[in-house]
Protein backbone atom coordinates (compact mmCIF):
# COMPACT_ATOMS: atom_id res chain seq x y z
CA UNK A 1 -5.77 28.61 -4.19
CA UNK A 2 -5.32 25.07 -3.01
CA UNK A 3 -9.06 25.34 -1.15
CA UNK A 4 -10.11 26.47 -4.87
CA UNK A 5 -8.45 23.37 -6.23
CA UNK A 6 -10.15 21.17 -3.89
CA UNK A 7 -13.59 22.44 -4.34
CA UNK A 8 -13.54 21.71 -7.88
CA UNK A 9 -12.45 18.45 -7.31
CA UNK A 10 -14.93 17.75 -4.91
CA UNK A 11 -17.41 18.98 -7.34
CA UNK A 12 -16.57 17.16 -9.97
CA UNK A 13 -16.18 13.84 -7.28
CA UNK A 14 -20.07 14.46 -6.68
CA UNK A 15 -21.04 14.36 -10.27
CA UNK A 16 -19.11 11.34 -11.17
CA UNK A 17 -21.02 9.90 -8.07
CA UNK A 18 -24.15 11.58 -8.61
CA UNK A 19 -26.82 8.69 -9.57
CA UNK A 20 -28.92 10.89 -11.85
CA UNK A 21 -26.05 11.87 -13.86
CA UNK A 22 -25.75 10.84 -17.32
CA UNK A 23 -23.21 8.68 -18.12
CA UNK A 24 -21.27 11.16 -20.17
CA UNK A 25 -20.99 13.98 -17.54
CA UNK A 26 -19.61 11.13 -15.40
CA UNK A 27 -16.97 10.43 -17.42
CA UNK A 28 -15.86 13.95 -18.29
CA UNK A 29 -15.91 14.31 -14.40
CA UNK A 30 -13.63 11.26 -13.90
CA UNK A 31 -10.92 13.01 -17.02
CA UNK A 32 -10.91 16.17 -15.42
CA UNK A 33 -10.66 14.80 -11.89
CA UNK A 34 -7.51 13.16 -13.14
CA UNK A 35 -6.31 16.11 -15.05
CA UNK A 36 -6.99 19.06 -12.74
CA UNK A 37 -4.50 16.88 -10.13
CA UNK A 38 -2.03 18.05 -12.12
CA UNK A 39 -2.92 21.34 -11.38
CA UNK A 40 -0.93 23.34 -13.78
CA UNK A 41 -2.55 26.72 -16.35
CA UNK A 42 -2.33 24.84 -19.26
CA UNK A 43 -4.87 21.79 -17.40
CA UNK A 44 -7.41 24.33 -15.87
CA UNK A 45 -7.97 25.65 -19.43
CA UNK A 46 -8.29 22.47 -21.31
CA UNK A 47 -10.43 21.50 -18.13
CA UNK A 48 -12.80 24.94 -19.08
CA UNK A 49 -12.83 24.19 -22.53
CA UNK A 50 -13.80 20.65 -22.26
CA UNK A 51 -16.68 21.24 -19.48
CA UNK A 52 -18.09 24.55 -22.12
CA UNK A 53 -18.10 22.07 -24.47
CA UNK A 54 -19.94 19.49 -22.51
CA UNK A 55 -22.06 22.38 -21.01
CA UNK A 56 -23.77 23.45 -24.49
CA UNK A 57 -24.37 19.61 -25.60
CA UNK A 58 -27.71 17.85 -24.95
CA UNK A 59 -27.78 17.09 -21.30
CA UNK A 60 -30.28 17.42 -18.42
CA UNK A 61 -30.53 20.81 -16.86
CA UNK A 62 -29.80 19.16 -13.49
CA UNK A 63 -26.63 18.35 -15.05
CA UNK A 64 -25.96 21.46 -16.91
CA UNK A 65 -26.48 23.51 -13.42
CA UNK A 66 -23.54 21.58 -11.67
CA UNK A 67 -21.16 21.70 -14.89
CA UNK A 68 -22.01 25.94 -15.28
CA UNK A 69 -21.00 26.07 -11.07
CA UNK A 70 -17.81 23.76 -11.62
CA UNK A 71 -16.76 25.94 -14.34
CA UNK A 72 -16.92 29.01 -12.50
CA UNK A 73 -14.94 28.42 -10.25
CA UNK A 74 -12.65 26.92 -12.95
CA UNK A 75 -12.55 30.48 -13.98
CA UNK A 76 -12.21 32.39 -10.60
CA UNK A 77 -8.94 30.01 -10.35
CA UNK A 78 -7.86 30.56 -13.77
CA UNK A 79 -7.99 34.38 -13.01
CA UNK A 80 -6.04 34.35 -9.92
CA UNK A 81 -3.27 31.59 -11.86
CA UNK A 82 -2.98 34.68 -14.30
CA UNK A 83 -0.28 37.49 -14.27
């Protein structure tokens, strides 16, 4: 699970480096980056809920594509954190 972890974070590293990016998706990826360090349940699903949330807003599809593939495997991880 810790490869998991660090995929995501290296996702979310690449957006908030990513010069096309929007300045908002950077941001978001900078707060999560920070929270998903903490790597506890609760985190990963305020870390889905915000990126959904970003997701259906008015951003570039570019953008949208990465933020749909971090929070996949947001979910496979929150699956396998699950009883």
């Amino acid at each position: 699970m810790n490869n998991q972890f660090n995929q995501i974070i290296e996702s979310l590293e690449f957006l908030k480096e990513d010069p096309v990016a929007i300045k908002r998706v950077k941001e978001k990826a900078s707060e999560l980056i920070v929270l998903l360090q903490q790597s506890s349940e609760i985190n990963l699903d305020k870390a889905l809920r915000e990126l959904e949330e970003l997701g259906t807003s008015e951003i570039p599809s570019y953008d949208r594509t990465l933020l749909w593939d971090v929070i996949s495997l947001l979910e496979s991880t929150n699956v396998i954190m699950k009883p």
